[in-house]
C-alpha atoms as a PDB file:
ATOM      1  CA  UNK A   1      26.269  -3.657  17.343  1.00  0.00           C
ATOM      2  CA  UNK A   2      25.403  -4.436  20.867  1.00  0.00           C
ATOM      3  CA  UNK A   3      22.178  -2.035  21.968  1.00  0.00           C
ATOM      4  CA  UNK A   4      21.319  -0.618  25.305  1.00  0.00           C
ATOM      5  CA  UNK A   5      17.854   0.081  24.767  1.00  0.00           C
ATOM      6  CA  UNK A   6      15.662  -1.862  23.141  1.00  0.00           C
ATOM      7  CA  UNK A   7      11.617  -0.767  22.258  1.00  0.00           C
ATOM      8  CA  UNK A   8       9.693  -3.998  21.554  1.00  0.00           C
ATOM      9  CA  UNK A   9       5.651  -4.108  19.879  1.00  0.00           C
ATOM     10  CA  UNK A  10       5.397  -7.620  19.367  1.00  0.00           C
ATOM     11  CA  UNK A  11       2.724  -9.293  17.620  1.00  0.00           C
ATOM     12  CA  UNK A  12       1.070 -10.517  20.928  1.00  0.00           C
ATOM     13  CA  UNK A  13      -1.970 -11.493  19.134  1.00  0.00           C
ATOM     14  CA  UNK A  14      -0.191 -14.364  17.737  1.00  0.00           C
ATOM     15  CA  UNK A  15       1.382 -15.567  21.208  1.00  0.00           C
ATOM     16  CA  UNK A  16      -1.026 -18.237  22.233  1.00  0.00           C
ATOM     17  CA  UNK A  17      -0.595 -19.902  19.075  1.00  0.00           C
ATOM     18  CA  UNK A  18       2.996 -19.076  19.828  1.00  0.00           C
ATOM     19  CA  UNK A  19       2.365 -21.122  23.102  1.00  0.00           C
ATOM     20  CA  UNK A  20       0.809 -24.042  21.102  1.00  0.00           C
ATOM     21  CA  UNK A  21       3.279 -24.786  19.126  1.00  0.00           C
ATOM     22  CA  UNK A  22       4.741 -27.204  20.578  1.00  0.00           C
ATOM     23  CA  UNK A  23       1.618 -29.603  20.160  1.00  0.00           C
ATOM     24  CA  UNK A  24       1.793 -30.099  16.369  1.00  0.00           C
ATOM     25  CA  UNK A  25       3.539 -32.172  14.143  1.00  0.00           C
ATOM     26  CA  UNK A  26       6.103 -30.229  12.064  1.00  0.00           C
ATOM     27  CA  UNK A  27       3.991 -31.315   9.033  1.00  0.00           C
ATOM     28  CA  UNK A  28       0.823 -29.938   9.767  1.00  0.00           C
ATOM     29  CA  UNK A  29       1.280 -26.655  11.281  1.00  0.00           C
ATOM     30  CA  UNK A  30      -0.911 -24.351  10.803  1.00  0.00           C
ATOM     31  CA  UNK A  31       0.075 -21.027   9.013  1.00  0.00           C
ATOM     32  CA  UNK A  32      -1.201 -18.683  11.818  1.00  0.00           C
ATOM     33  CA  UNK A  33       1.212 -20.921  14.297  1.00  0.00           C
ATOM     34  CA  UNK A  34       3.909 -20.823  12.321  1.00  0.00           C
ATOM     35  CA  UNK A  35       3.940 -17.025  11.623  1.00  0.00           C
ATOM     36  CA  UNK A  36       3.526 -16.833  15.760  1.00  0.00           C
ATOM     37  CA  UNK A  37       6.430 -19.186  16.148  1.00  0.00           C
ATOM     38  CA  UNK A  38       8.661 -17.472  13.421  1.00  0.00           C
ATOM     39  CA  UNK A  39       7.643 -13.643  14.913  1.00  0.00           C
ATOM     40  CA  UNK A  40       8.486 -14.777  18.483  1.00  0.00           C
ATOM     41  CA  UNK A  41      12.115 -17.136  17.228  1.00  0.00           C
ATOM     42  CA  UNK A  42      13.391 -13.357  15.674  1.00  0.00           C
ATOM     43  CA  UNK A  43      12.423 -11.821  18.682  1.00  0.00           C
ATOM     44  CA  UNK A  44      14.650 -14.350  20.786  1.00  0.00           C
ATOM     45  CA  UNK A  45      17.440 -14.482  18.212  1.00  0.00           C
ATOM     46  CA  UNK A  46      17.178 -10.596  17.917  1.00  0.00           C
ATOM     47  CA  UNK A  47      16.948 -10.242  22.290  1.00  0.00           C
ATOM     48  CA  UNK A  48      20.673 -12.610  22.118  1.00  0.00           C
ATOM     49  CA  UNK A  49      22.466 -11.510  19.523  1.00  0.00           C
ATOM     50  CA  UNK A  50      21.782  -7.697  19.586  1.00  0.00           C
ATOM     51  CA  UNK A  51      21.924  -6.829  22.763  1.00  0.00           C
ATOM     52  CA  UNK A  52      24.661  -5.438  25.269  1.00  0.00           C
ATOM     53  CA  UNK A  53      25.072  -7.591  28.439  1.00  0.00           C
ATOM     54  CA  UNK A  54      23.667  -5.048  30.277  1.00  0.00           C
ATOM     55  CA  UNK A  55      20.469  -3.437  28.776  1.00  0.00           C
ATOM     56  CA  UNK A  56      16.672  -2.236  29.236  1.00  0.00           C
ATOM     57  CA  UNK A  57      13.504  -3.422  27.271  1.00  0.00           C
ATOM     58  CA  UNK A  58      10.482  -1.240  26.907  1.00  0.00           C
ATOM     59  CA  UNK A  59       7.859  -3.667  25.570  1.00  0.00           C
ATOM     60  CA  UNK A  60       4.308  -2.220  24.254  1.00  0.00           C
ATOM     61  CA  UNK A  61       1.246  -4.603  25.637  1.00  0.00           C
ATOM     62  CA  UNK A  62      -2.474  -3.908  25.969  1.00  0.00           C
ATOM     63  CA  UNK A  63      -4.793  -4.883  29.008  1.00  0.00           C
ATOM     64  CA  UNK A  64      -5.473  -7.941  27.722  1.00  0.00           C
ATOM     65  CA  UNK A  65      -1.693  -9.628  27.220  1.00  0.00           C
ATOM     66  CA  UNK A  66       0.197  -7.990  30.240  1.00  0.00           C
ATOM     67  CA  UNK A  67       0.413 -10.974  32.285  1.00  0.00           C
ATOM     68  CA  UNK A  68       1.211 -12.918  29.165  1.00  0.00           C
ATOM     69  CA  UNK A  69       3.925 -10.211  28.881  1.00  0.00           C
ATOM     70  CA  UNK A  70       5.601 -10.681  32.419  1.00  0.00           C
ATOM     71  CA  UNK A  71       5.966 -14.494  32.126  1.00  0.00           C
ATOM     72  CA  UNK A  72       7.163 -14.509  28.584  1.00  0.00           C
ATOM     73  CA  UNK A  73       9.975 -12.072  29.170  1.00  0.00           C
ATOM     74  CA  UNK A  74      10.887 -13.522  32.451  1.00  0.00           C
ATOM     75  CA  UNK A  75      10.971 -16.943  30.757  1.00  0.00           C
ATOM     76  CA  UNK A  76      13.929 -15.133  28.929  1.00  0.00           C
ATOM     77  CA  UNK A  77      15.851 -14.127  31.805  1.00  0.00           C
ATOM     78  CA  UNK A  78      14.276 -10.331  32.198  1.00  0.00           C
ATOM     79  CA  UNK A  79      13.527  -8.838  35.135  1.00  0.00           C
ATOM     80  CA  UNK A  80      10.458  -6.075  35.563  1.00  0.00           C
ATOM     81  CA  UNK A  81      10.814  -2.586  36.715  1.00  0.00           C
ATOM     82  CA  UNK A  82       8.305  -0.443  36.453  1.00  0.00           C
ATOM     83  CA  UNK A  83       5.118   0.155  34.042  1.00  0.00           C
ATOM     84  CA  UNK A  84       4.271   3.433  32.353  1.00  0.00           C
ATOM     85  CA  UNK A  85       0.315   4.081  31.414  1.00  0.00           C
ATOM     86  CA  UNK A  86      -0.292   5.191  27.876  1.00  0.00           C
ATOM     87  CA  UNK A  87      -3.684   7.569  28.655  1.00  0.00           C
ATOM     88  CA  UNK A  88      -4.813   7.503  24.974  1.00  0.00           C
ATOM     89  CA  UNK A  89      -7.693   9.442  23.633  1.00  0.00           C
ATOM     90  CA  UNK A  90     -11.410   8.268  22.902  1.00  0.00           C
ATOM     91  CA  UNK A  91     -12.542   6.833  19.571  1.00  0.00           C
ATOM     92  CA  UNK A  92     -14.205   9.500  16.902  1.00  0.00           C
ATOM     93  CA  UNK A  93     -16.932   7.521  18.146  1.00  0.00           C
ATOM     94  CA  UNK A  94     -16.550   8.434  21.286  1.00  0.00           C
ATOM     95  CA  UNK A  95     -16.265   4.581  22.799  1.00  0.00           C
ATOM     96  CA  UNK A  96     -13.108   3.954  25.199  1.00  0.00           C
ATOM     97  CA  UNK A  97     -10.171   2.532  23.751  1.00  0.00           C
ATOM     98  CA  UNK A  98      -8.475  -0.400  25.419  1.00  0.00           C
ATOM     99  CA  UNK A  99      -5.123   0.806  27.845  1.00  0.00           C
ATOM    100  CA  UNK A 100      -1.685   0.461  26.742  1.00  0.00           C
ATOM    101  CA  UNK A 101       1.168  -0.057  28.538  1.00  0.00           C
ATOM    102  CA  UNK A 102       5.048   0.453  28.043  1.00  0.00           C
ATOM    103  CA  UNK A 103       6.579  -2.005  30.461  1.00  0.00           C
ATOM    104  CA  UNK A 104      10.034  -1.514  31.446  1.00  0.00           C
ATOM    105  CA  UNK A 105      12.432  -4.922  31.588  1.00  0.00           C
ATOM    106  CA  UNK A 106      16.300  -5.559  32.295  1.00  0.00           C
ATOM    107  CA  UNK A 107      18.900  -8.196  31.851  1.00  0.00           C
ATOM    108  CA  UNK A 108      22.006  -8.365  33.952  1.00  0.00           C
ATOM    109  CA  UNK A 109      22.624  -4.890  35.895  1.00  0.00           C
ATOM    110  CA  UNK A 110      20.168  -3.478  33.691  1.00  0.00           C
ATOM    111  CA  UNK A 111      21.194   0.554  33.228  1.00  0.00           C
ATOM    112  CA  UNK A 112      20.746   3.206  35.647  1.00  0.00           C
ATOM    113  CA  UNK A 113      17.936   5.543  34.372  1.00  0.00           C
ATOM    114  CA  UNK A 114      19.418   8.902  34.434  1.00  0.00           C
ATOM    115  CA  UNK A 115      15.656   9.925  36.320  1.00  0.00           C
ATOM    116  CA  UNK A 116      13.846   8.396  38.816  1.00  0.00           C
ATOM    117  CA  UNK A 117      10.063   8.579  39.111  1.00  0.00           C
ATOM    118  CA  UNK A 118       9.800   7.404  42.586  1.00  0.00           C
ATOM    119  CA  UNK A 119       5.737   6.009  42.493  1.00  0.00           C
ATOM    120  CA  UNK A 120       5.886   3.451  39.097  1.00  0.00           C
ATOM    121  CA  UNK A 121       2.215   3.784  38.563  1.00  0.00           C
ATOM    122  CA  UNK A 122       2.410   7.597  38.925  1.00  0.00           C
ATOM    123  CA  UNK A 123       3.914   7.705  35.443  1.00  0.00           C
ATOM    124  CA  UNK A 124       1.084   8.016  33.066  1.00  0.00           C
ATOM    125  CA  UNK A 125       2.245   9.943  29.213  1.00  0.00           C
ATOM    126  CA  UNK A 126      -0.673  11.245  26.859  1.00  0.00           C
ATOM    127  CA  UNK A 127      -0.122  11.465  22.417  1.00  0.00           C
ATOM    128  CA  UNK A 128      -1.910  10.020  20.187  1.00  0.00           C
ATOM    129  CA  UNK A 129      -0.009   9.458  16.887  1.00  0.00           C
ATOM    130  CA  UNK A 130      -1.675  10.377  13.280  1.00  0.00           C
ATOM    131  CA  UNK A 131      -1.620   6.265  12.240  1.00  0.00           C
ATOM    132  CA  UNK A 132      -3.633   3.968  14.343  1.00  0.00           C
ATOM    133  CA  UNK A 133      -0.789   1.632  13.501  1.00  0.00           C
ATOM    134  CA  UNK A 134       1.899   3.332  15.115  1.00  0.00           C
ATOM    135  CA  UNK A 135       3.456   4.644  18.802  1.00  0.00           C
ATOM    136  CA  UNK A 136       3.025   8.303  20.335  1.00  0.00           C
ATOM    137  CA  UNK A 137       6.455   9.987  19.653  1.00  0.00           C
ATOM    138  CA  UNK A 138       6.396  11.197  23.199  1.00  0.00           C
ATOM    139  CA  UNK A 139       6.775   7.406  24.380  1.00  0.00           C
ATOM    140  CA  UNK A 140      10.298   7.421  22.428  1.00  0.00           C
ATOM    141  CA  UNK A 141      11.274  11.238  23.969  1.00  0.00           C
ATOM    142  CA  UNK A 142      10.354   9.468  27.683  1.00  0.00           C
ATOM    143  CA  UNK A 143      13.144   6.561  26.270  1.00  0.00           C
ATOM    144  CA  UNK A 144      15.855   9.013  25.175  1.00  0.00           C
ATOM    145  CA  UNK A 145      15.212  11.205  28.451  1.00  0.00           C
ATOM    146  CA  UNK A 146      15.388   8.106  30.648  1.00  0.00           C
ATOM    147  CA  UNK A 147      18.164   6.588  29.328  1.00  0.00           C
ATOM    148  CA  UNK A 148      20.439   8.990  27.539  1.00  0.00           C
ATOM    149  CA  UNK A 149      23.357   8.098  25.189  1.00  0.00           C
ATOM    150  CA  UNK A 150      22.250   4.419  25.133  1.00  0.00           C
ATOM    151  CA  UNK A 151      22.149   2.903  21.923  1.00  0.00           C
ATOM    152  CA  UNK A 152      18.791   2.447  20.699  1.00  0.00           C
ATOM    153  CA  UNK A 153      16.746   0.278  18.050  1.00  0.00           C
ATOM    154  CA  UNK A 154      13.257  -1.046  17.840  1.00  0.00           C
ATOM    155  CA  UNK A 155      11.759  -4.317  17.016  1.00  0.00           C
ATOM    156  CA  UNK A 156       8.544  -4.750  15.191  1.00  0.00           C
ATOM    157  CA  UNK A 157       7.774  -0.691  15.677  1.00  0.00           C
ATOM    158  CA  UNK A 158       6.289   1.604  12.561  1.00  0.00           C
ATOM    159  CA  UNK A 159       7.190   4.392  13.431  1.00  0.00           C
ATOM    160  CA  UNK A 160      10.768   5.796  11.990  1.00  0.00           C
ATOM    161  CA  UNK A 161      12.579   8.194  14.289  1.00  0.00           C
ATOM    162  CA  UNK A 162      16.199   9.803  14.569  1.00  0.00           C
ATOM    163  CA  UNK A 163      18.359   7.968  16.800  1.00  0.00           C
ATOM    164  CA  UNK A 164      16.843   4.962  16.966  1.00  0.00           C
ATOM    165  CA  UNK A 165      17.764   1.671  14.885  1.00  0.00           C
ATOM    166  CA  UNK A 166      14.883   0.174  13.130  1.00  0.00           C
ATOM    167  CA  UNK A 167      14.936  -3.884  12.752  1.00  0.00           C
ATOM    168  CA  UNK A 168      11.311  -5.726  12.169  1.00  0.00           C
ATOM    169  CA  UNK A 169      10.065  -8.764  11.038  1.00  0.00           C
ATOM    170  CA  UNK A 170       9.036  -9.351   7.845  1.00  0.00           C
ATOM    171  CA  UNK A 171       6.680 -13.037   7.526  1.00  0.00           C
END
């Protein structure tokens, strides 16, 4: 099945040693590497082989990988649209947590969203899910909204919801 929309929470802890590599012999890689470069090869076979020619990536990154983000996924051919700003809540504790982003990516034509938000960084969705581990629902009910009728799945995602396909990566 070739899918329209695509939501992506890669492991982007693992992507410098993703970036690495390259610099080791095949003999002595070490195991954090080659999880990184076998969670990053399914995401590339799963971004050509899944995908309809035309189609839009919503990719989850924190402060601290979004560059990392942008050059990785234009590396692949994607092109960057627009960002939306995940304002999550405060720790029990009360200390901040780090910001999370849902950045919005096409290939070819891409697909016309069927709403336009006409200041990018004006877009800014609240929800904080009951597992630390997984996505606020409302980020998914922004996706169908945006871009409805598309065929859906998620890569690497936790969180199980109607409509969407479900594929992750298992090491």
């Amino acid at each position: 099945m070739n899918f329209q929309l695509l939501m992506i929470d890669p492991p982007w802890k693992l992507y410098r040693s993703y970036q690495r590599a390259y610099l080791h012999l095949s003999d002595r890689v070490p195991r954090k590497m080659m999880k990184a470069t076998s969670a990053f090869g399914f995401l590339e076979d799963a971004l050509r082989s899944i995908t309809a020619p035309n189609h839009v990536v919503l990719v989850w990154v924190k402060d601290r990988y979004f560059e990392n983000c942008k050059i990785y996924l234009d590396s692949l051919g994607y092109h960057y649209d627009r960002l939306y700003i995940w304002a999550r809540s405060r720790k029990a504790d009360g200390r901040k947590r780090p910001s999370a982003y849902l950045l919005q990516f096409h290939k070819g034509a891409g697909i016309p969203a069927a709403k336009h938000f006409p200041d990018p960084l004006s877009f800014i969705f609240g929800g904080d899910p009951k597992d630390t581990n997984t996505k606020p629902s409302r980020a998914y009910a922004i996706a169908e909204t945006l871009f409805p009728g598309c065929s859906r799945i998620q890569l690497f995602g936790k969180l199980r919801r109607k409509g969407w396909h479900h594929l992750t990566f298992i090491s």
